[in-house]
Protein backbone atom coordinates (compact mmCIF):
# COMPACT_ATOMS: atom_id res chain seq x y z
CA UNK A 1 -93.22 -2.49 -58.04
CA UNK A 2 -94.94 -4.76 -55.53
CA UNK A 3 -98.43 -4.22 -57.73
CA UNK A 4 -96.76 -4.44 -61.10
CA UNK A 5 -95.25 -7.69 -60.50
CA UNK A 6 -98.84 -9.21 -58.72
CA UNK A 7 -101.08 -7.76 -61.35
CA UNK A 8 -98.74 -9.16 -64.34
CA UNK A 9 -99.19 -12.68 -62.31
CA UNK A 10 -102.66 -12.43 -61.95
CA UNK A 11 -103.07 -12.32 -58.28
CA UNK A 12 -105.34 -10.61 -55.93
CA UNK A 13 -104.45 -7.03 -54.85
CA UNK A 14 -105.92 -6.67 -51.91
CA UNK A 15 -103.71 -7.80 -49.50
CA UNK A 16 -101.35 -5.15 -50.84
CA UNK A 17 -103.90 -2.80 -49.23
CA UNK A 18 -103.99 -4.27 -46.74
CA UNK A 19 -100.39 -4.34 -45.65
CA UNK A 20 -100.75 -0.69 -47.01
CA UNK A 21 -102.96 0.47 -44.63
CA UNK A 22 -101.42 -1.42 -41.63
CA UNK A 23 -97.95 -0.11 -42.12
CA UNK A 24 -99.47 3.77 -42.59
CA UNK A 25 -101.36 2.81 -39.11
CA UNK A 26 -97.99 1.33 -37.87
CA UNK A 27 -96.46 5.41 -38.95
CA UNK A 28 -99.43 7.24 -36.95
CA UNK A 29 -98.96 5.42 -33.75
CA UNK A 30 -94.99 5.59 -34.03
CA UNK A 31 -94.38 8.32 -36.69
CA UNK A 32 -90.14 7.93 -35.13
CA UNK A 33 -89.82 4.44 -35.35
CA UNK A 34 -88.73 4.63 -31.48
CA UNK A 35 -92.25 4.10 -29.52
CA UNK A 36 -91.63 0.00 -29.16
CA UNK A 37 -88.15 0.23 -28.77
CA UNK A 38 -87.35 2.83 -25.71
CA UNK A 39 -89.57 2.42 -22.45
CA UNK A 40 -89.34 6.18 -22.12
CA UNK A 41 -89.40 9.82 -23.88
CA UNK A 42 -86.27 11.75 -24.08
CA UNK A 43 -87.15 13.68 -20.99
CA UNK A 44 -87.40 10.58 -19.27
CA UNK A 45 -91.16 10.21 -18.91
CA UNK A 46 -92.93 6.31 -19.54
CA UNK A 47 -94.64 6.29 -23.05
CA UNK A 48 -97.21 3.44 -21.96
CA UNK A 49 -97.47 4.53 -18.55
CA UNK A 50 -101.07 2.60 -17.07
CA UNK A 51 -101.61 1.56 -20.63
CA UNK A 52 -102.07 -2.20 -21.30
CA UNK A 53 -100.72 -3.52 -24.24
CA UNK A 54 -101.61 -6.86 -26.12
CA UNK A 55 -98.28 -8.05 -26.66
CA UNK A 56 -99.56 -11.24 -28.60
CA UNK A 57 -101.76 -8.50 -30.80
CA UNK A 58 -99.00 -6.35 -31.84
CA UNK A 59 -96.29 -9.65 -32.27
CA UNK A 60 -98.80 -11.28 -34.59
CA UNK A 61 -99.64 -7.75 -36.60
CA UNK A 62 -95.66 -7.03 -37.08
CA UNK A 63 -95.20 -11.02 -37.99
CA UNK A 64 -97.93 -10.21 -40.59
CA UNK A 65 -96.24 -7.22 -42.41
CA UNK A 66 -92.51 -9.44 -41.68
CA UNK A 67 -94.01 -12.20 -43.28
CA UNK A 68 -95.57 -10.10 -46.70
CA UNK A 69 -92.43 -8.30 -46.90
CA UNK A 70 -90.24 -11.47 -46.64
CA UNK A 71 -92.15 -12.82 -49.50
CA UNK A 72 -91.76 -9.89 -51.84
CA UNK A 73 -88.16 -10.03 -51.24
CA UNK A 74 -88.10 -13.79 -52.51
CA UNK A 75 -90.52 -12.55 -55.39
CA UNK A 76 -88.25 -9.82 -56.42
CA UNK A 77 -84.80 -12.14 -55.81
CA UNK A 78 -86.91 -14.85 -58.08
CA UNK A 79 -87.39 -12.01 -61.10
CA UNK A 80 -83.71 -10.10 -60.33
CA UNK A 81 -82.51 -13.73 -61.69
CA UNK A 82 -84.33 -14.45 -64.37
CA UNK A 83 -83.24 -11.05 -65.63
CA UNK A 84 -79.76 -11.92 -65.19
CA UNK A 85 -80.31 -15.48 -67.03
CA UNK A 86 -82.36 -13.62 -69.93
CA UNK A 87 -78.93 -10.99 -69.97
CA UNK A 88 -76.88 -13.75 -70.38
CA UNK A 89 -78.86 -15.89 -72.80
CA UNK A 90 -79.14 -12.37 -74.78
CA UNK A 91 -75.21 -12.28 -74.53
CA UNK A 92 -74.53 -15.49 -75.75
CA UNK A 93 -76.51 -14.82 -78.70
CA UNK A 94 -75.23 -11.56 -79.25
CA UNK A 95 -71.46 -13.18 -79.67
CA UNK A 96 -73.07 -14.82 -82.67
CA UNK A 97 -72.74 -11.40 -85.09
């Protein structure tokens, strides 16, 4: 939907690609969405134990998929109401028969 809407506007799709590729690396490293978010594995052992991390790095990557994302919501909010005002133009016309 994302390419539909940026090809029918003319726009460049490689940044789709891009965000592509960085959200499938994003699923490698944490394949259960819990890597980040719990300091250790269910049996209790440190995930990122001796491992340095480049918390500005990965804060500016996420920021970069948040920020894409945010705009195709406002992209797809901006077309969801034009379709309504086109269904309602259509209505109003269609009272007319």
């Amino acid at each position: 939907m994302i390419e539909y809407y940026a090809k029918v506007q003319g726009q460049d799709l490689e940044i789709i690609d891009i965000v592509e590729s960085q959200i499938q690396e994003l699923g490698n490293i944490d394949k259960n969405g819990d890597i980040f978010r719990y300091p250790t594995s269910y049996s209790l052992e440190y995930r990122f134990d001796n491992i340095d991390i480049d918390l500005k790095n990965v804060y500016e990557f996420m920021q970069g998929i948040f920020n894409f994302c945010d705009g195709c919501d406002s992209e797809f909010e901006v077309v969801a109401e034009w379709e309504s005002d086109m269904q309602t133009e259509m209505a109003q016309y269609a009272d007319w028969y």
